[in-house]
C-alpha atoms as a PDB file:
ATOM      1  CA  UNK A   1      -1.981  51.458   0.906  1.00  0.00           C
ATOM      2  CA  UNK A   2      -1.766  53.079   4.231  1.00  0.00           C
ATOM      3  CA  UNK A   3       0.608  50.605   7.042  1.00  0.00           C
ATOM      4  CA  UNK A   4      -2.590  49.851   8.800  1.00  0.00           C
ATOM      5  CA  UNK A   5      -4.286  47.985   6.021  1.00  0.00           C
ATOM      6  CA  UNK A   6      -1.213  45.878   5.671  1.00  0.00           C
ATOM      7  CA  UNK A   7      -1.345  45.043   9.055  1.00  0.00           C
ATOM      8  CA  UNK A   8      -5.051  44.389   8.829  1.00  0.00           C
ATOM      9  CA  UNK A   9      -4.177  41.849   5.588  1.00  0.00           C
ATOM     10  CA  UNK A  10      -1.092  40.530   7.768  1.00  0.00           C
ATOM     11  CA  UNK A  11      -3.195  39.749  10.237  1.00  0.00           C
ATOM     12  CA  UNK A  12      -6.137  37.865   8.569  1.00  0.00           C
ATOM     13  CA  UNK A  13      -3.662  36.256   6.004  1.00  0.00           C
ATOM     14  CA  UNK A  14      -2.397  34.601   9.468  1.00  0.00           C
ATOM     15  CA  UNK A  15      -5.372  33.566  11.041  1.00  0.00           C
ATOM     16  CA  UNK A  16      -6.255  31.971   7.676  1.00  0.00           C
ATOM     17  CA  UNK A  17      -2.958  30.097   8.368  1.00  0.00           C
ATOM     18  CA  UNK A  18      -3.516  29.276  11.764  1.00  0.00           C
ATOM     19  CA  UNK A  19      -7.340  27.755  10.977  1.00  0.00           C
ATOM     20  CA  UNK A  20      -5.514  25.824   8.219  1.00  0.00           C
ATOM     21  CA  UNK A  21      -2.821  24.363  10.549  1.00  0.00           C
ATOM     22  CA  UNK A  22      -5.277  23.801  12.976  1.00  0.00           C
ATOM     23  CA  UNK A  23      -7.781  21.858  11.077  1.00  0.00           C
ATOM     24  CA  UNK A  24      -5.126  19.966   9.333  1.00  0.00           C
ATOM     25  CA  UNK A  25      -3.135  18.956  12.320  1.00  0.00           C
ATOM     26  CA  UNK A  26      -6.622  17.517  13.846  1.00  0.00           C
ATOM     27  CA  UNK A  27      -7.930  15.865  10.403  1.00  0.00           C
ATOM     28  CA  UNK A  28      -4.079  14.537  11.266  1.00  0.00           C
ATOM     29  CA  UNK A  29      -5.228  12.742  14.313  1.00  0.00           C
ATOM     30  CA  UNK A  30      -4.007  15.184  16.654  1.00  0.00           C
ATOM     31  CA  UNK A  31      -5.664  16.224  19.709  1.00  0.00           C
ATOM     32  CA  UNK A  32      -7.306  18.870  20.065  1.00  0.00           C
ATOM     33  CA  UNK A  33      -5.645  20.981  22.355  1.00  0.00           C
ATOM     34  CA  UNK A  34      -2.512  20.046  20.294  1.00  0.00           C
ATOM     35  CA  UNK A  35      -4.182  21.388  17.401  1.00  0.00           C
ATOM     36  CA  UNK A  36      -5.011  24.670  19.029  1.00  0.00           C
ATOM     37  CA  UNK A  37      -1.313  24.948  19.463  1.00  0.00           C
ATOM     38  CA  UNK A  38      -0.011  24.232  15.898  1.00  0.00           C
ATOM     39  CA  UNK A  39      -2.586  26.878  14.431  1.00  0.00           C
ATOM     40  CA  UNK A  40      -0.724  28.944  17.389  1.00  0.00           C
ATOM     41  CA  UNK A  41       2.696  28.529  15.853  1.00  0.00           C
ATOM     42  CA  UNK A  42       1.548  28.972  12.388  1.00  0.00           C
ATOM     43  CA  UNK A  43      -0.074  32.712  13.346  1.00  0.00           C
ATOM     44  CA  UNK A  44       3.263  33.297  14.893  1.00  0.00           C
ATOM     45  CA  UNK A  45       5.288  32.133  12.302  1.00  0.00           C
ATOM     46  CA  UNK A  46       2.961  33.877   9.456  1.00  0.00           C
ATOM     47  CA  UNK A  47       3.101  36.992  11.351  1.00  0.00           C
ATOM     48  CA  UNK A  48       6.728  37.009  12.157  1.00  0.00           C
ATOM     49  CA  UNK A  49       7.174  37.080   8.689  1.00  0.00           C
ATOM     50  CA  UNK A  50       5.349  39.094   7.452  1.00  0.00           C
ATOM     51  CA  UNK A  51       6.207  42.018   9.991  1.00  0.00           C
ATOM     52  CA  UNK A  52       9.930  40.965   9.000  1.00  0.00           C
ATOM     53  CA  UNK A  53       8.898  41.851   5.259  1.00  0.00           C
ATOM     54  CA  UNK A  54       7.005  45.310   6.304  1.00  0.00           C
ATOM     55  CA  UNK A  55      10.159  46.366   7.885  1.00  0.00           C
ATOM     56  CA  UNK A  56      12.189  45.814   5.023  1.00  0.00           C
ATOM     57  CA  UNK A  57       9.783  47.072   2.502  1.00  0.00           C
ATOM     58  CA  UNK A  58       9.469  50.396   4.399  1.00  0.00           C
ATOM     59  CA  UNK A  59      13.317  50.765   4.572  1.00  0.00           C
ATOM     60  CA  UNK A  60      14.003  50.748   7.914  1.00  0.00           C
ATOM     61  CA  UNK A  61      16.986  50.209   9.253  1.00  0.00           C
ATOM     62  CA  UNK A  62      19.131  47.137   8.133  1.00  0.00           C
END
């Protein structure tokens, strides 16, 4: 697969995180705005990752 339909799957495999983390953190009892913010860090965090792992898999520099 060509690098920008990883980065299309990347970047729907974190939004999938971030709705999850969102919903989750609200089901939780958190507020909303709160919520918005967790689904935030989980994008981030996904994202971050997997980035991280398309680097390395495409041997860039170590």
């Amino acid at each position: 697969m060509e690098r920008t339909q990883w980065i299309v799957i990347m970047i729907l495999t974190g939004l999938l995180a971030a709705v999850g983390a969102g919903l989750l953190a609200h089901a939780g009892g958190v507020t909303v705005p709160m919520a918005i913010l967790t689904g935030g860090g989980a994008f981030l965090g996904t994202d971050t990752l997997f980035l991280g792992l398309l680097h390395y898999g495409s041997g860039g520099p170590t």
